[in-house]
N, C-alpha and C. Protein backbone atom coordinates (compact mmCIF):
# COMPACT_ATOMS: atom_id res chain seq x y z
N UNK A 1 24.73 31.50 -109.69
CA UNK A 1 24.40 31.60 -108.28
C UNK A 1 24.49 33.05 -107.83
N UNK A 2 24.04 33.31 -107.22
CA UNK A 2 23.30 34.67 -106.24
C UNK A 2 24.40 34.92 -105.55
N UNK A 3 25.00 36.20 -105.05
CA UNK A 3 26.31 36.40 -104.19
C UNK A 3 25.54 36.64 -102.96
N UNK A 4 26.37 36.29 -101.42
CA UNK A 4 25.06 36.88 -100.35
C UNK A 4 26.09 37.87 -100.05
N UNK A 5 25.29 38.94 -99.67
CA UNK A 5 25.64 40.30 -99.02
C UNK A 5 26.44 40.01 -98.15
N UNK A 6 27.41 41.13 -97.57
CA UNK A 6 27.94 40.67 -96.35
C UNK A 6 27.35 41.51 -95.30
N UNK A 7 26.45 42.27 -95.21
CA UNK A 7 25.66 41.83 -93.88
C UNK A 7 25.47 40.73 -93.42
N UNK A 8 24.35 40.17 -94.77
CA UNK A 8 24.11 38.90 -94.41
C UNK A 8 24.57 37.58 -93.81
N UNK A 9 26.07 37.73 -93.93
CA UNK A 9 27.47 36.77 -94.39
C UNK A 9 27.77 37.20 -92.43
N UNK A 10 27.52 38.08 -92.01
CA UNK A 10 28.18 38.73 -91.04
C UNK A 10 27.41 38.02 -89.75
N UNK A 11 25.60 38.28 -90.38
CA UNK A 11 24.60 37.97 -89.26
C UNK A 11 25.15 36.26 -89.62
N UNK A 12 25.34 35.17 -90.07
CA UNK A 12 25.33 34.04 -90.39
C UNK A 12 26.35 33.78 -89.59
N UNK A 13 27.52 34.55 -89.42
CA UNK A 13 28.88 34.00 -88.57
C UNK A 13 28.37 34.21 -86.99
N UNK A 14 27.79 35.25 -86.54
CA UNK A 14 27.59 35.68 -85.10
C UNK A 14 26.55 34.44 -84.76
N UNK A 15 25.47 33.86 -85.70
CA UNK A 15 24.75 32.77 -85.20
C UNK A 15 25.07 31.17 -85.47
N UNK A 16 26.21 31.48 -85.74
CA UNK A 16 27.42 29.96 -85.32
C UNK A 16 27.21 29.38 -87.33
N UNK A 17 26.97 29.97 -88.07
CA UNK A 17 26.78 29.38 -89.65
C UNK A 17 28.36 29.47 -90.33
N UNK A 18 29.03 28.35 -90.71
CA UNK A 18 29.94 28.86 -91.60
C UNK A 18 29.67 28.56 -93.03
N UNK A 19 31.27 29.03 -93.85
CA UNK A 19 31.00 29.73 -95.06
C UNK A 19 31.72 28.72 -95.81
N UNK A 20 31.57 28.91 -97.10
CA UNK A 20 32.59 28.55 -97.81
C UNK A 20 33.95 29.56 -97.89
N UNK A 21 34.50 29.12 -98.69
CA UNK A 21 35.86 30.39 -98.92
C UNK A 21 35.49 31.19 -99.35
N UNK A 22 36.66 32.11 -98.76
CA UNK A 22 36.71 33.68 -99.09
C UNK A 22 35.46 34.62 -99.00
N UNK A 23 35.68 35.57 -99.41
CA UNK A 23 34.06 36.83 -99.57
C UNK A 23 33.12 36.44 -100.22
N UNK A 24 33.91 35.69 -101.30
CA UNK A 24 32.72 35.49 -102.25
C UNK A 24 32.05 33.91 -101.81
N UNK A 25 30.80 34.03 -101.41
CA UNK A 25 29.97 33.05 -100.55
C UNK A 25 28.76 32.84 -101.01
N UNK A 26 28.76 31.84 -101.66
CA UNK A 26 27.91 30.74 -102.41
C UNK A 26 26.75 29.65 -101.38
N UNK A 27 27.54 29.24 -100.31
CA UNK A 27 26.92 28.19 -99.34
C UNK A 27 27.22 27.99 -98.48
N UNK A 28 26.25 27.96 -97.20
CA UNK A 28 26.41 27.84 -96.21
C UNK A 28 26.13 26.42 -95.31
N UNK A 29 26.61 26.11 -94.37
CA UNK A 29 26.03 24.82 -93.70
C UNK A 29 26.60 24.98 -92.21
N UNK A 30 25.54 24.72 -91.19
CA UNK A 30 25.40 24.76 -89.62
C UNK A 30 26.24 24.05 -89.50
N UNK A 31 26.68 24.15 -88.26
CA UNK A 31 27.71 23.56 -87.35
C UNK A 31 26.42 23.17 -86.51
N UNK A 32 27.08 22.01 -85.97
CA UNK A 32 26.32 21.10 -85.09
C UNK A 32 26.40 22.02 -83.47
N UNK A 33 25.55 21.86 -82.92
CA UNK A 33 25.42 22.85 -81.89
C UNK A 33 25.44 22.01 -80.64
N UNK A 34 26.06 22.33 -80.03
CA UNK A 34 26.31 21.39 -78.04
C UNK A 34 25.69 22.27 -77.53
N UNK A 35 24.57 21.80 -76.62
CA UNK A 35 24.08 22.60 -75.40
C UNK A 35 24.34 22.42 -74.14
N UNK A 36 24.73 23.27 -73.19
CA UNK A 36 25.36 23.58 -72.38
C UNK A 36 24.15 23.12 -71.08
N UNK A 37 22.97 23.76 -71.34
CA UNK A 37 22.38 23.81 -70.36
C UNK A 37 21.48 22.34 -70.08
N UNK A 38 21.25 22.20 -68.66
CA UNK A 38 20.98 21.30 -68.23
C UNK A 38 19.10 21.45 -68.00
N UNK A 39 18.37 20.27 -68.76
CA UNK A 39 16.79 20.45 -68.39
C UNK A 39 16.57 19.60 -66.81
N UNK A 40 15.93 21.25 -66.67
CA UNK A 40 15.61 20.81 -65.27
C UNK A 40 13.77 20.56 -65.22
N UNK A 41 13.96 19.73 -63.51
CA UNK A 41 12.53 19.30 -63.82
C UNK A 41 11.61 20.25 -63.32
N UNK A 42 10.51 19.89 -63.89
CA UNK A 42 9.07 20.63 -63.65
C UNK A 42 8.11 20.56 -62.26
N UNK A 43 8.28 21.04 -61.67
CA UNK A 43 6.58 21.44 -60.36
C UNK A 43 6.01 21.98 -60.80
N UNK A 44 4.89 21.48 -60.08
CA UNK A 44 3.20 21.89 -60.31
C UNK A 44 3.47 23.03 -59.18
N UNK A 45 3.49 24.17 -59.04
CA UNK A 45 3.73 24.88 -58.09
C UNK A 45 2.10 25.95 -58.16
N UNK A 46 1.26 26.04 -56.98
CA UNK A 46 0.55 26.60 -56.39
C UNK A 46 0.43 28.51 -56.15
N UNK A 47 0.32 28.91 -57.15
CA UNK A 47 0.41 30.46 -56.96
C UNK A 47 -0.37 31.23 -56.02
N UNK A 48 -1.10 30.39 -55.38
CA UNK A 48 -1.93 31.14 -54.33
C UNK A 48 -1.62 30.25 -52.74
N UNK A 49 -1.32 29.18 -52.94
CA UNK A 49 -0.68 28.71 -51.41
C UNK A 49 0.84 28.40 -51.45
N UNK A 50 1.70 28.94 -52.46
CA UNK A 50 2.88 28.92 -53.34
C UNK A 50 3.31 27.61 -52.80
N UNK A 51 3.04 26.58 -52.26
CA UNK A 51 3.44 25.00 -51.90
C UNK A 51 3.94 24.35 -53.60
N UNK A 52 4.43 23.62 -54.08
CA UNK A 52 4.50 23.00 -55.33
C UNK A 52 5.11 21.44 -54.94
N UNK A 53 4.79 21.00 -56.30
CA UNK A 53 4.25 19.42 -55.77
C UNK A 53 5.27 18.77 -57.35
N UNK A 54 5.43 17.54 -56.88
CA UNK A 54 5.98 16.52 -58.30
C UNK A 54 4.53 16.80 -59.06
N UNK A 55 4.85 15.93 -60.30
CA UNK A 55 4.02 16.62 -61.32
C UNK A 55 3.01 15.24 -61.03
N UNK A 56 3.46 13.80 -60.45
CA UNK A 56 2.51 12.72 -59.74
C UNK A 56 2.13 12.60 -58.20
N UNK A 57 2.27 14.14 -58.00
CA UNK A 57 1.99 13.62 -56.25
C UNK A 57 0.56 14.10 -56.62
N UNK A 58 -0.43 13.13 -55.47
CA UNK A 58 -1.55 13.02 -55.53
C UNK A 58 -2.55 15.03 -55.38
N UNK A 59 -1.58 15.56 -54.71
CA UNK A 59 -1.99 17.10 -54.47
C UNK A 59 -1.58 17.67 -55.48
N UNK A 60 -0.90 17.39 -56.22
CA UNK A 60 -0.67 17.83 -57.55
C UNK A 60 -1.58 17.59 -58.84
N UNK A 61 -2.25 16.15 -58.65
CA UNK A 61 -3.16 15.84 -59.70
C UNK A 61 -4.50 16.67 -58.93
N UNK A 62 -4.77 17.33 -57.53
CA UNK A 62 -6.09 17.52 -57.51
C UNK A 62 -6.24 19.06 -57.76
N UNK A 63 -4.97 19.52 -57.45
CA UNK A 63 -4.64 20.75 -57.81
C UNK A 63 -5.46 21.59 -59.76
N UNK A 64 -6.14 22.27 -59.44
CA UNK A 64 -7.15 22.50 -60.94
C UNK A 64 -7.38 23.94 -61.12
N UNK A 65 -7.24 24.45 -59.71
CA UNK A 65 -7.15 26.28 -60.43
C UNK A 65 -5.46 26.48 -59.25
N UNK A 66 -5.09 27.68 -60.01
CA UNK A 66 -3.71 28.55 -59.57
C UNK A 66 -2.46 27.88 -59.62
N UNK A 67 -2.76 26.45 -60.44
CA UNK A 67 -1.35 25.61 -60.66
C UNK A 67 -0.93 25.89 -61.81
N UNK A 68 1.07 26.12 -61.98
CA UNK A 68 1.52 26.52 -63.23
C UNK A 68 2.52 25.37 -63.03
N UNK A 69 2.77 25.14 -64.33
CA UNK A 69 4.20 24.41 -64.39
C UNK A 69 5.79 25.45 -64.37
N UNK A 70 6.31 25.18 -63.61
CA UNK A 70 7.40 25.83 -63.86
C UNK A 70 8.74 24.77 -62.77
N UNK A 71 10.22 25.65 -63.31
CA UNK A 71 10.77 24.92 -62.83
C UNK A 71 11.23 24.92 -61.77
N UNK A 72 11.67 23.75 -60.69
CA UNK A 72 11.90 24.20 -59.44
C UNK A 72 12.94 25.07 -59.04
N UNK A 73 13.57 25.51 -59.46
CA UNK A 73 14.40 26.55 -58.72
C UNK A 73 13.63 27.80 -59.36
N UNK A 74 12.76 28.09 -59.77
CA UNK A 74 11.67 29.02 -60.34
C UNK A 74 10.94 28.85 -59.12
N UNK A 75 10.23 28.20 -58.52
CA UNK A 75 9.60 27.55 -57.64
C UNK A 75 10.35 28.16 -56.27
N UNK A 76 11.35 27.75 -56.43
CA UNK A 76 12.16 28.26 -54.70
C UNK A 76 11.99 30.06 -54.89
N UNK A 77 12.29 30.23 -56.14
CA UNK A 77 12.64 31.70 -56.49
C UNK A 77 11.32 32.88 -55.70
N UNK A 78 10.35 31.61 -56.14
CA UNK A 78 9.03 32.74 -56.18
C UNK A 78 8.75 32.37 -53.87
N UNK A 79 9.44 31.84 -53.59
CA UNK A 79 8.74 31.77 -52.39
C UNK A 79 8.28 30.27 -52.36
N UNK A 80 8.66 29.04 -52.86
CA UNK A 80 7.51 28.34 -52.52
C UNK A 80 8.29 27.50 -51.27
N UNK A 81 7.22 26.11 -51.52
CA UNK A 81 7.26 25.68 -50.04
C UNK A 81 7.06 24.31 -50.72
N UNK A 82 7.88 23.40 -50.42
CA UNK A 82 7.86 22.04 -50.66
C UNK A 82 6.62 21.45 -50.50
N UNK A 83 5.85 20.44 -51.04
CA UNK A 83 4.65 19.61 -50.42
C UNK A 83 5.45 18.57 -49.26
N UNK A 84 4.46 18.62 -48.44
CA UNK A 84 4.96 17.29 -46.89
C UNK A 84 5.03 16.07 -47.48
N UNK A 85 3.90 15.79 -48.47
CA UNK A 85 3.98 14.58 -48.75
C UNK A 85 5.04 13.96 -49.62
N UNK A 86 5.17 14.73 -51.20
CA UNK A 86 6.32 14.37 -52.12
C UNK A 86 7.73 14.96 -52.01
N UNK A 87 7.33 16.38 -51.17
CA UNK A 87 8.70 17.16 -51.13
C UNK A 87 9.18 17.64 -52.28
N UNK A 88 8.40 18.01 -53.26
CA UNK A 88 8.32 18.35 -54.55
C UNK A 88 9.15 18.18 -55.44
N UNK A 89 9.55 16.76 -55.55
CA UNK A 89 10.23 16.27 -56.27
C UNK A 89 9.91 15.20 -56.87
């Protein structure tokens, strides 16, 4: 078997990989990873009347040029403006 460098050995610990024993390192195997962050949901948000809409409100499906998906507090960020009808949610 191949020895890995310890650069290599070094970049593997900083991106959560552990080792076997000691320096001399033969094999590696991931640690199971917990994510922290929470998926948030998506608006159809309007870049030219910055209004953004649920992704089923009816102004949202007619919506066909200057609509992006992004997320709503992306959405509040840029200026927008709730739809009257869904309240963009």
């Amino acid at each position: 078997m191949k020895k890995i460098p310890s650069y290599f050995l070094n970049l593997m610990l900083a991106i959560g990989l552990t080792c076997s024993s000691g320096p001399t390192v033969y094999a590696a195997s991931v640690k199971p990873q917990t994510s922290t962050l929470v998926r948030e949901e998506l608006v159809d948000f309007n870049t030219s009347s910055h209004k953004f809409h649920s992704p089923s409100c009816k102004w949202a499906i007619k919506c066909t040029s200057h609509c992006i998906k992004i997320p709503r507090s992306e959405a509040l960020n840029r200026g927008g403006i709730p739809c009257k009808v869904c309240g963009g949610r």
